[in-house]
N, C-alpha and C. Protein backbone atom coordinates (compact mmCIF):
# COMPACT_ATOMS: atom_id res chain seq x y z
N UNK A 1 145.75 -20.64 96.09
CA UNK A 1 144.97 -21.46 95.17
C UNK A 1 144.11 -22.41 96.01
N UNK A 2 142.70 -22.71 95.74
CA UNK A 2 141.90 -23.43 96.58
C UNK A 2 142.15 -24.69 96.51
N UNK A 3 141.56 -25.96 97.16
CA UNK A 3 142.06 -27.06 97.34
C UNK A 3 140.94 -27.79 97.16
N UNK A 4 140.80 -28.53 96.45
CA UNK A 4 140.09 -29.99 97.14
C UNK A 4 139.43 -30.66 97.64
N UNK A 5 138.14 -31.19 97.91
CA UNK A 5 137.77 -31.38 99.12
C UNK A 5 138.57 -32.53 99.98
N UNK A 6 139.10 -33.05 99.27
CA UNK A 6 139.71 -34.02 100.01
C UNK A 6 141.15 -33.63 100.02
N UNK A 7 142.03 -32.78 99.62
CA UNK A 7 143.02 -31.63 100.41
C UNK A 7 142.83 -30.90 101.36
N UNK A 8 141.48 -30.54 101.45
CA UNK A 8 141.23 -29.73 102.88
C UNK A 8 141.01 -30.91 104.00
N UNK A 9 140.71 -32.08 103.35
CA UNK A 9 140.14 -33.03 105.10
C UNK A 9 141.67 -33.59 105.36
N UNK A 10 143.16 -33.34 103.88
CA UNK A 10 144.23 -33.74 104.42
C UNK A 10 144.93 -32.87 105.23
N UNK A 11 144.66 -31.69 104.69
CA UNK A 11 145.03 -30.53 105.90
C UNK A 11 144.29 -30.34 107.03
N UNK A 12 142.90 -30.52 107.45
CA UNK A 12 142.56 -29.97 108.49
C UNK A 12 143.69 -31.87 109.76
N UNK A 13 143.31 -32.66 108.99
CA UNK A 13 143.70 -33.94 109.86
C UNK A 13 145.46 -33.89 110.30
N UNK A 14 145.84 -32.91 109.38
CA UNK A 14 147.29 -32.85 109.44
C UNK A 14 147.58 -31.56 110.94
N UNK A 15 146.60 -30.58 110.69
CA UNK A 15 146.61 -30.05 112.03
C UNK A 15 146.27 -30.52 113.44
N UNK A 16 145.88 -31.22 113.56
CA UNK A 16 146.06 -32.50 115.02
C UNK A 16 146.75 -32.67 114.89
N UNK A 17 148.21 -32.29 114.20
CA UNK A 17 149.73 -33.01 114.58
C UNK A 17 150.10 -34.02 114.71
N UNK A 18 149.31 -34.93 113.74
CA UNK A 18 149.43 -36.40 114.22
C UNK A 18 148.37 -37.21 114.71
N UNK A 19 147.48 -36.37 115.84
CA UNK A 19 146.96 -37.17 116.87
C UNK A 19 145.57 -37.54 115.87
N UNK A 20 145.09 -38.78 116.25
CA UNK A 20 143.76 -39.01 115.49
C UNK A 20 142.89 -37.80 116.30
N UNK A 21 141.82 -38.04 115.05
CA UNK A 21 140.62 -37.42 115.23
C UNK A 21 139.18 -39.01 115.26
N UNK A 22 138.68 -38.48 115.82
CA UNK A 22 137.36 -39.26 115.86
C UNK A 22 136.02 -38.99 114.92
N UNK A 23 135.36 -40.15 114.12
CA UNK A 23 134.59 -40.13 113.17
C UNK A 23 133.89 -38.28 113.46
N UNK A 24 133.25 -37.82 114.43
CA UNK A 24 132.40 -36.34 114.52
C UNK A 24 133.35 -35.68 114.42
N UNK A 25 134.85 -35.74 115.05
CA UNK A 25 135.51 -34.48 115.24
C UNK A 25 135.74 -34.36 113.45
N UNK A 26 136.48 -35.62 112.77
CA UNK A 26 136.26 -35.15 111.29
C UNK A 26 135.31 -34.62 110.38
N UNK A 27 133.59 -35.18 110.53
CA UNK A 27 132.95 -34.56 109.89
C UNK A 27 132.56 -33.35 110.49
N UNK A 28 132.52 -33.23 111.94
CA UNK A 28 132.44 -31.67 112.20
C UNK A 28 133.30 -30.35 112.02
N UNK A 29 134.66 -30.69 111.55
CA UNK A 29 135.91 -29.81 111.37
C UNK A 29 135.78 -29.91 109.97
N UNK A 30 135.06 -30.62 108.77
CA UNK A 30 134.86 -30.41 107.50
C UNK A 30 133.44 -29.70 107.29
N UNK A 31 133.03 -29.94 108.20
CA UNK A 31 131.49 -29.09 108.15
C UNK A 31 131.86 -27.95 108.39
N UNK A 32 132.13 -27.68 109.49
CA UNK A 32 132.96 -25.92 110.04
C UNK A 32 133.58 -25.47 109.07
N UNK A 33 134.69 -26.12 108.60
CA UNK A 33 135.66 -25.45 107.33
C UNK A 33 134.51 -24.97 106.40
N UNK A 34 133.65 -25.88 105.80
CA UNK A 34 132.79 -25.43 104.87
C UNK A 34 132.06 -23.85 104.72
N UNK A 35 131.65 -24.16 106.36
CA UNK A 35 131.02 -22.91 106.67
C UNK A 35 131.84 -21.71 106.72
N UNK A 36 133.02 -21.81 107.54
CA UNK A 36 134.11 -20.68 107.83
C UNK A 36 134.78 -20.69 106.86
N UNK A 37 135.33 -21.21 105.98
CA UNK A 37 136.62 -21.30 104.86
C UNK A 37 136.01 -21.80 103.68
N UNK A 38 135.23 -21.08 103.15
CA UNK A 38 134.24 -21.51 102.04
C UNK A 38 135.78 -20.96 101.13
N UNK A 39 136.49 -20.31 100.74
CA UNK A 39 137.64 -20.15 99.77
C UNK A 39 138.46 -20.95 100.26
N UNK A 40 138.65 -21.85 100.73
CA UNK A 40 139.80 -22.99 100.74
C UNK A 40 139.80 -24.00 99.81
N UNK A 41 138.14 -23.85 99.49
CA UNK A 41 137.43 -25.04 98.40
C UNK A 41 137.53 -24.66 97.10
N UNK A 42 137.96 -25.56 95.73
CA UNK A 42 138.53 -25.19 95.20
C UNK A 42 136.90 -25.40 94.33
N UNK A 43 136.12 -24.52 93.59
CA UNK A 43 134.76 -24.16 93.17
C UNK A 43 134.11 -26.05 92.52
N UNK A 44 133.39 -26.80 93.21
CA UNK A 44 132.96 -27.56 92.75
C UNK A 44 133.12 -28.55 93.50
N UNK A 45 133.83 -28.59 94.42
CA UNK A 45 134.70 -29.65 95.82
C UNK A 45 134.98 -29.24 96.80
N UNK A 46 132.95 -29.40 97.08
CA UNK A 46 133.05 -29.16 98.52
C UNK A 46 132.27 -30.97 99.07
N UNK A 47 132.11 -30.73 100.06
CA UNK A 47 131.28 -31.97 100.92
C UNK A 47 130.19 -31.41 100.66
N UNK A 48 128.72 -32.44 100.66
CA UNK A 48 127.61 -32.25 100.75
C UNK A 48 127.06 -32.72 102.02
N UNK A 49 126.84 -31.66 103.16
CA UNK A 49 126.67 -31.96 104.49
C UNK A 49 124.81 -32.48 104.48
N UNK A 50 124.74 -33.56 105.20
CA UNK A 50 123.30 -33.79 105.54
C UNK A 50 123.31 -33.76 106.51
N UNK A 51 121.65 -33.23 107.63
CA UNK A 51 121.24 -33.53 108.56
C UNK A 51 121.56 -35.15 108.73
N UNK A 52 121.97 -35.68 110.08
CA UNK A 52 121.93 -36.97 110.25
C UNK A 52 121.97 -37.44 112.11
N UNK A 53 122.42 -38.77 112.22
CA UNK A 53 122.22 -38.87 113.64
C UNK A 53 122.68 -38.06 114.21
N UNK A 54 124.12 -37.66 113.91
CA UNK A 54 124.72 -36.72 114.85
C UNK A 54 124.86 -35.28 114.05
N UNK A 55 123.95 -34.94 113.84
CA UNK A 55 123.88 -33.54 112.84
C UNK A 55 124.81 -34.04 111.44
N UNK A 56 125.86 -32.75 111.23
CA UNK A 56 126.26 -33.17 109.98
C UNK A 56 126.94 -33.60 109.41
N UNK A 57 126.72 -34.62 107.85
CA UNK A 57 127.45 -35.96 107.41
C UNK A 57 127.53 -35.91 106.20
N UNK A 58 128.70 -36.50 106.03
CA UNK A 58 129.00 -36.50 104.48
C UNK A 58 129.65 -37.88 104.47
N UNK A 59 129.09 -38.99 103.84
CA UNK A 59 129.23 -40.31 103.87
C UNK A 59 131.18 -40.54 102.52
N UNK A 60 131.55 -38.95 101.68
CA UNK A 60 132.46 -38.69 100.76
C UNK A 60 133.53 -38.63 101.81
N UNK A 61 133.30 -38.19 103.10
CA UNK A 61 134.77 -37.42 103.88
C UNK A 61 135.39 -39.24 104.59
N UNK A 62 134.81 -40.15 104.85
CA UNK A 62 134.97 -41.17 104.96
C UNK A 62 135.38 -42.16 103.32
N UNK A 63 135.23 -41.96 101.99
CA UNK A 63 135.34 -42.21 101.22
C UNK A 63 137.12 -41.77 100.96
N UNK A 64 136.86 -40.16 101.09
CA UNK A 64 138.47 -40.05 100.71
C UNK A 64 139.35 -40.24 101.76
N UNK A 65 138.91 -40.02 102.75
CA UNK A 65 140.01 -41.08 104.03
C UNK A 65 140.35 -42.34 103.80
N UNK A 66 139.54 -42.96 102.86
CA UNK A 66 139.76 -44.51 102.80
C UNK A 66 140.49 -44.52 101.81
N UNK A 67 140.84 -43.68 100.45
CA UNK A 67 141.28 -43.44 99.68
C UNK A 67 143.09 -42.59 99.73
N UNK A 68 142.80 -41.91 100.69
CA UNK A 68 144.16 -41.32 100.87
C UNK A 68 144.83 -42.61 102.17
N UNK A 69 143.86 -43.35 102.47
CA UNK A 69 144.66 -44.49 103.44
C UNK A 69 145.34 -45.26 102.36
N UNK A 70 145.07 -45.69 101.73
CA UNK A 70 145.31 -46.68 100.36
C UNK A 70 146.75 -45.79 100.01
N UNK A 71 146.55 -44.70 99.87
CA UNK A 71 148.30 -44.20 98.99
C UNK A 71 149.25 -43.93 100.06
N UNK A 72 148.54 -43.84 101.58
CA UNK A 72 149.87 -44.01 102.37
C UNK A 72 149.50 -42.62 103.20
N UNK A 73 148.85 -41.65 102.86
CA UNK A 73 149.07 -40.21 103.73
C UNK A 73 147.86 -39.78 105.09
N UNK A 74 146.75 -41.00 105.09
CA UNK A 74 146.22 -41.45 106.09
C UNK A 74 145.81 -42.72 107.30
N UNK A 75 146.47 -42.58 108.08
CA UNK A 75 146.08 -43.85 108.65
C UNK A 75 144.76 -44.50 109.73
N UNK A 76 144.19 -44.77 109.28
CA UNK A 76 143.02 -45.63 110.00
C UNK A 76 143.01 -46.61 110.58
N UNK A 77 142.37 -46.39 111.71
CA UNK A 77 142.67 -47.43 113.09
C UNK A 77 141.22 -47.21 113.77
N UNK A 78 141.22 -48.46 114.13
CA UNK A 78 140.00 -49.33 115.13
C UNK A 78 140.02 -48.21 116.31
N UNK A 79 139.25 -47.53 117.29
CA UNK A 79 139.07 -47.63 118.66
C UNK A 79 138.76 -48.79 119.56
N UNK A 80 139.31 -49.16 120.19
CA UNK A 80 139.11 -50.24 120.68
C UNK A 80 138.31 -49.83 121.86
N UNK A 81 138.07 -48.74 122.45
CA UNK A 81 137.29 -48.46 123.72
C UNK A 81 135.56 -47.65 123.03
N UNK A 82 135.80 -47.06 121.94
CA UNK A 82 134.29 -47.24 121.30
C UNK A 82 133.98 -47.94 120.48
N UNK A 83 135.09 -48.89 119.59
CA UNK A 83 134.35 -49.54 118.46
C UNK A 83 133.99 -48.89 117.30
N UNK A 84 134.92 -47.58 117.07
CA UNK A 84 134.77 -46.58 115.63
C UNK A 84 136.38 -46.32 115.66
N UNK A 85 136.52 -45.94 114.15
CA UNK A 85 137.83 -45.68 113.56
C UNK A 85 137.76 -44.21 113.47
N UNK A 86 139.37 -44.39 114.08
CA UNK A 86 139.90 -42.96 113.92
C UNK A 86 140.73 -42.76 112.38
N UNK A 87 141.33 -41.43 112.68
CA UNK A 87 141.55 -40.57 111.39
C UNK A 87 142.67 -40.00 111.68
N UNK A 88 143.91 -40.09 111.48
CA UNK A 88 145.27 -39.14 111.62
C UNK A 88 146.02 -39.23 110.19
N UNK A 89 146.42 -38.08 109.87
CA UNK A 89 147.53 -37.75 109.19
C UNK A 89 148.77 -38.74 109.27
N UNK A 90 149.73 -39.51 107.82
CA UNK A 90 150.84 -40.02 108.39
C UNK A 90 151.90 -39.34 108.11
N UNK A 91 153.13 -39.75 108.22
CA UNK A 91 154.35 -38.75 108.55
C UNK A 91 154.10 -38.35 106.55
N UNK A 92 153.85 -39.29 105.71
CA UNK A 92 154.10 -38.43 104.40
C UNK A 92 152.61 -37.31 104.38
N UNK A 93 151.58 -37.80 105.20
CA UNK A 93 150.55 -36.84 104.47
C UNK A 93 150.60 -35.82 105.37
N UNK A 94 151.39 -35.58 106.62
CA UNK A 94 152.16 -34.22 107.29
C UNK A 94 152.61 -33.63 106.51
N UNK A 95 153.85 -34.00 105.51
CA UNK A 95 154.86 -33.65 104.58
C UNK A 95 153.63 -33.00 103.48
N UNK A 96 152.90 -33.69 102.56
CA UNK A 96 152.23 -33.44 101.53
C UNK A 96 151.40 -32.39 102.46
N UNK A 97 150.47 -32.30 103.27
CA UNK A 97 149.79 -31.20 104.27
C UNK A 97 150.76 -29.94 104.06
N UNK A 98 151.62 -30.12 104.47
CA UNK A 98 152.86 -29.03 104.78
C UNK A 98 152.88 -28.09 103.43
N UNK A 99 152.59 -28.60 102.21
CA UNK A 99 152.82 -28.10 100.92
C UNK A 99 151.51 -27.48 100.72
N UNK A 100 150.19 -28.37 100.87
CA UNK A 100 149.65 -27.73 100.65
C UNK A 100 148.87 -26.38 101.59
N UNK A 101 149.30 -26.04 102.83
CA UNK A 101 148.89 -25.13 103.31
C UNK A 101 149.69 -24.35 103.04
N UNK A 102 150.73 -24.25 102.33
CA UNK A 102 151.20 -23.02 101.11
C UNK A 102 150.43 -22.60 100.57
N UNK A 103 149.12 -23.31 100.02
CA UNK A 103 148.76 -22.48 98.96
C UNK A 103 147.33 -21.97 99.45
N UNK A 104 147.43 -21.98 100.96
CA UNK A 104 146.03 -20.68 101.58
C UNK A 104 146.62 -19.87 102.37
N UNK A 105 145.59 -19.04 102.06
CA UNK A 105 146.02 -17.62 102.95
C UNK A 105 146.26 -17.73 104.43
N UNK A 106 146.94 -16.96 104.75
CA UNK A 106 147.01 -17.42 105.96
C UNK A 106 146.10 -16.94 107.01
N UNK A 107 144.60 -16.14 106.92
CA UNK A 107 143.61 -16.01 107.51
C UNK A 107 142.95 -17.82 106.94
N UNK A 108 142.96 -18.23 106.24
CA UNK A 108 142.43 -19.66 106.04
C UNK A 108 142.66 -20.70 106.70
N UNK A 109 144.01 -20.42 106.95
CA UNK A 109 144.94 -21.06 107.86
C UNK A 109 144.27 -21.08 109.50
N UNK A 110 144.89 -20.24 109.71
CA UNK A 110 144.36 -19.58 110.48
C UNK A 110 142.74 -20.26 111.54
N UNK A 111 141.78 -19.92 110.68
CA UNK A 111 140.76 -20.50 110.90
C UNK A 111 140.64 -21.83 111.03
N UNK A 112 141.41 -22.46 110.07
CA UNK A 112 141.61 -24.11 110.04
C UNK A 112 141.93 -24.70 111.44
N UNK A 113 143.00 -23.74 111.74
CA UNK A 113 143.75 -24.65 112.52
C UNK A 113 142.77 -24.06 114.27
N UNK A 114 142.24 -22.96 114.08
CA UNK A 114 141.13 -23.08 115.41
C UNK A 114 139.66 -24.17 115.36
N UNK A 115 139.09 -24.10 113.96
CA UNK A 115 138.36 -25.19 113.60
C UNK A 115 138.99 -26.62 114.65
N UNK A 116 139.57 -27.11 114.66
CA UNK A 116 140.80 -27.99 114.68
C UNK A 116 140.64 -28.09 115.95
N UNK A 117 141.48 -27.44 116.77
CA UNK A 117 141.18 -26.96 118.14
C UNK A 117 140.35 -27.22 119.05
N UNK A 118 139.38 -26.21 118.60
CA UNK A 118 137.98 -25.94 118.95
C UNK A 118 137.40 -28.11 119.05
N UNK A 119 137.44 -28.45 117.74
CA UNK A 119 136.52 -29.52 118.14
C UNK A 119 137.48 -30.73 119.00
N UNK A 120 138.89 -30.68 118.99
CA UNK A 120 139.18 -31.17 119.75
C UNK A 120 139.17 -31.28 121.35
N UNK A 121 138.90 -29.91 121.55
CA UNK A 121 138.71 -29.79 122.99
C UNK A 121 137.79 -29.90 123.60
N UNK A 122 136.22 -30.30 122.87
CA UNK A 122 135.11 -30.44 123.54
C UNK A 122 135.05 -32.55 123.58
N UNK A 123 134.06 -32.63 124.18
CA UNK A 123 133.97 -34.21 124.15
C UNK A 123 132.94 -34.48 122.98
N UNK A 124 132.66 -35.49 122.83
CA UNK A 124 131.64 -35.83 122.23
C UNK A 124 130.18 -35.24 122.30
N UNK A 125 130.11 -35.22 123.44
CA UNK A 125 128.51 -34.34 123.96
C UNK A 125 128.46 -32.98 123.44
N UNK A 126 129.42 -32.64 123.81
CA UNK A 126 129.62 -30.90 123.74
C UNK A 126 129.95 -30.61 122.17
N UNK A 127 130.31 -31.10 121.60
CA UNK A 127 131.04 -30.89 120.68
C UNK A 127 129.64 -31.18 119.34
N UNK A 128 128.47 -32.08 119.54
CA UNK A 128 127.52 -32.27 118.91
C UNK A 128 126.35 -30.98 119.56
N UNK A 129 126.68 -31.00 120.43
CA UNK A 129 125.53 -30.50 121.01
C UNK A 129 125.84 -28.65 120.91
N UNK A 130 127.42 -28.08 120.40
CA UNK A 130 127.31 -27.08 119.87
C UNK A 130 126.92 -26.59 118.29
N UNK A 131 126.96 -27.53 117.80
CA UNK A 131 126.69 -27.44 116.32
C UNK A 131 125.50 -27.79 116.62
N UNK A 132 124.68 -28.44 116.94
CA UNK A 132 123.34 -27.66 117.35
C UNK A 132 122.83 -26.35 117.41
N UNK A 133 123.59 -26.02 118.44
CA UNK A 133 123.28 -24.56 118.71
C UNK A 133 123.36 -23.48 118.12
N UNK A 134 124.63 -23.70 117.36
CA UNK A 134 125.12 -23.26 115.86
C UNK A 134 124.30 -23.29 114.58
N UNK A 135 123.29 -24.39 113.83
CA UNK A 135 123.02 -25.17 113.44
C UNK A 135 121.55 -25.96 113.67
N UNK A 136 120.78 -25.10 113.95
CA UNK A 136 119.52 -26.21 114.42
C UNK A 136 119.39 -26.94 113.53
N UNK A 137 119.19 -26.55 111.87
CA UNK A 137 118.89 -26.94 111.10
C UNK A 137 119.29 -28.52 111.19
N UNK A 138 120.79 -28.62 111.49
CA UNK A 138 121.37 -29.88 111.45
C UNK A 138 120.95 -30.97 112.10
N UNK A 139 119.69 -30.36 112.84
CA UNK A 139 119.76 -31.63 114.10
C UNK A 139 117.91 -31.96 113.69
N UNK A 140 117.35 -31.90 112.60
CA UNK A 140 116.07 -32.49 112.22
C UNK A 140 116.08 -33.95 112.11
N UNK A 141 117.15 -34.93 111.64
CA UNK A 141 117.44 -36.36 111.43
C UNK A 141 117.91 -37.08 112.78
N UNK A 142 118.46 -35.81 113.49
CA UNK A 142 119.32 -36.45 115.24
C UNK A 142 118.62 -37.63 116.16
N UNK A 143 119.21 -38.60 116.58
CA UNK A 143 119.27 -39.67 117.66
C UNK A 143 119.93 -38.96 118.83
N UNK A 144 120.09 -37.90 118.89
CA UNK A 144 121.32 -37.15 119.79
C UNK A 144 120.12 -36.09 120.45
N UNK A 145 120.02 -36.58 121.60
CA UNK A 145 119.11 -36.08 122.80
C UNK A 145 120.38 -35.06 123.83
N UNK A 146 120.64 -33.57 123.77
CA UNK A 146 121.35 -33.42 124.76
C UNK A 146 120.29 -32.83 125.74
């Protein structure tokens, strides 16, 4: 059964295992899902990605982070070495995560959790500057010179 848009940004954040994600790695792992896991979305709730500084943004995926922080299953925290807030899963929205990746396939899965991966392992540079490459389209609004 499809999910949410803001069930999929609790599952993809729940696959970092914990570890925060950083403002791009979230909107870029909800942008990707979009693109790769268009059936995870449950018909009507998806993100509306815009071209922006750093390619693509959805000003909603920051809305329901702030919203699932409030009931307890996300926690948000300061960087203190850039001066932007991160994004992790907490031990209940692991638990609630856990339930709901029951209800995708497990090729959805699957994809999620390389989505996931994938943007964790590049830096900041790399990691904008492949969704570029991916993506020109995304980069008409960009401040992001690579």
């Amino acid at each position: 059964m499809p999910l949410s848009k803001d069930e999929v940004l609790l599952v993809v954040l729940s696959l970092a295992n914990g570890e925060p994600l950083t403002p791009v790695q979230v909107q870029k792992s909800l942008f990707l899902a979009d693109d790769k896991v268009r059936t995870a979305f449950r018909a009507g709730s998806r993100y509306e990605f815009q071209p922006y500084d750093y390619g693509p943004f959805d000003r909603e995926v920051y809305l329901d982070a702030q919203s699932m922080s409030r009931t307890g299953l996300v926690e948000i925290s300061s960087d203190m070495r850039g001066g932007w807030n991160t994004y992790a899963a907490t031990n209940a929205g692991l638990n609630r995560a856990r339930a709901l990746r029951e209800r995708l396939s497990v090729p959805e899965l699957e994809i999620l959790k390389r989505i996931v991966g994938f943007v964790r392992s590049l830096s900041f540079t790399e990691l904008v500057s492949a969704i570029y490459r991916g993506y020109p389209h995304m980069k008409e609004r960009s401040v992001f010179r690579d």
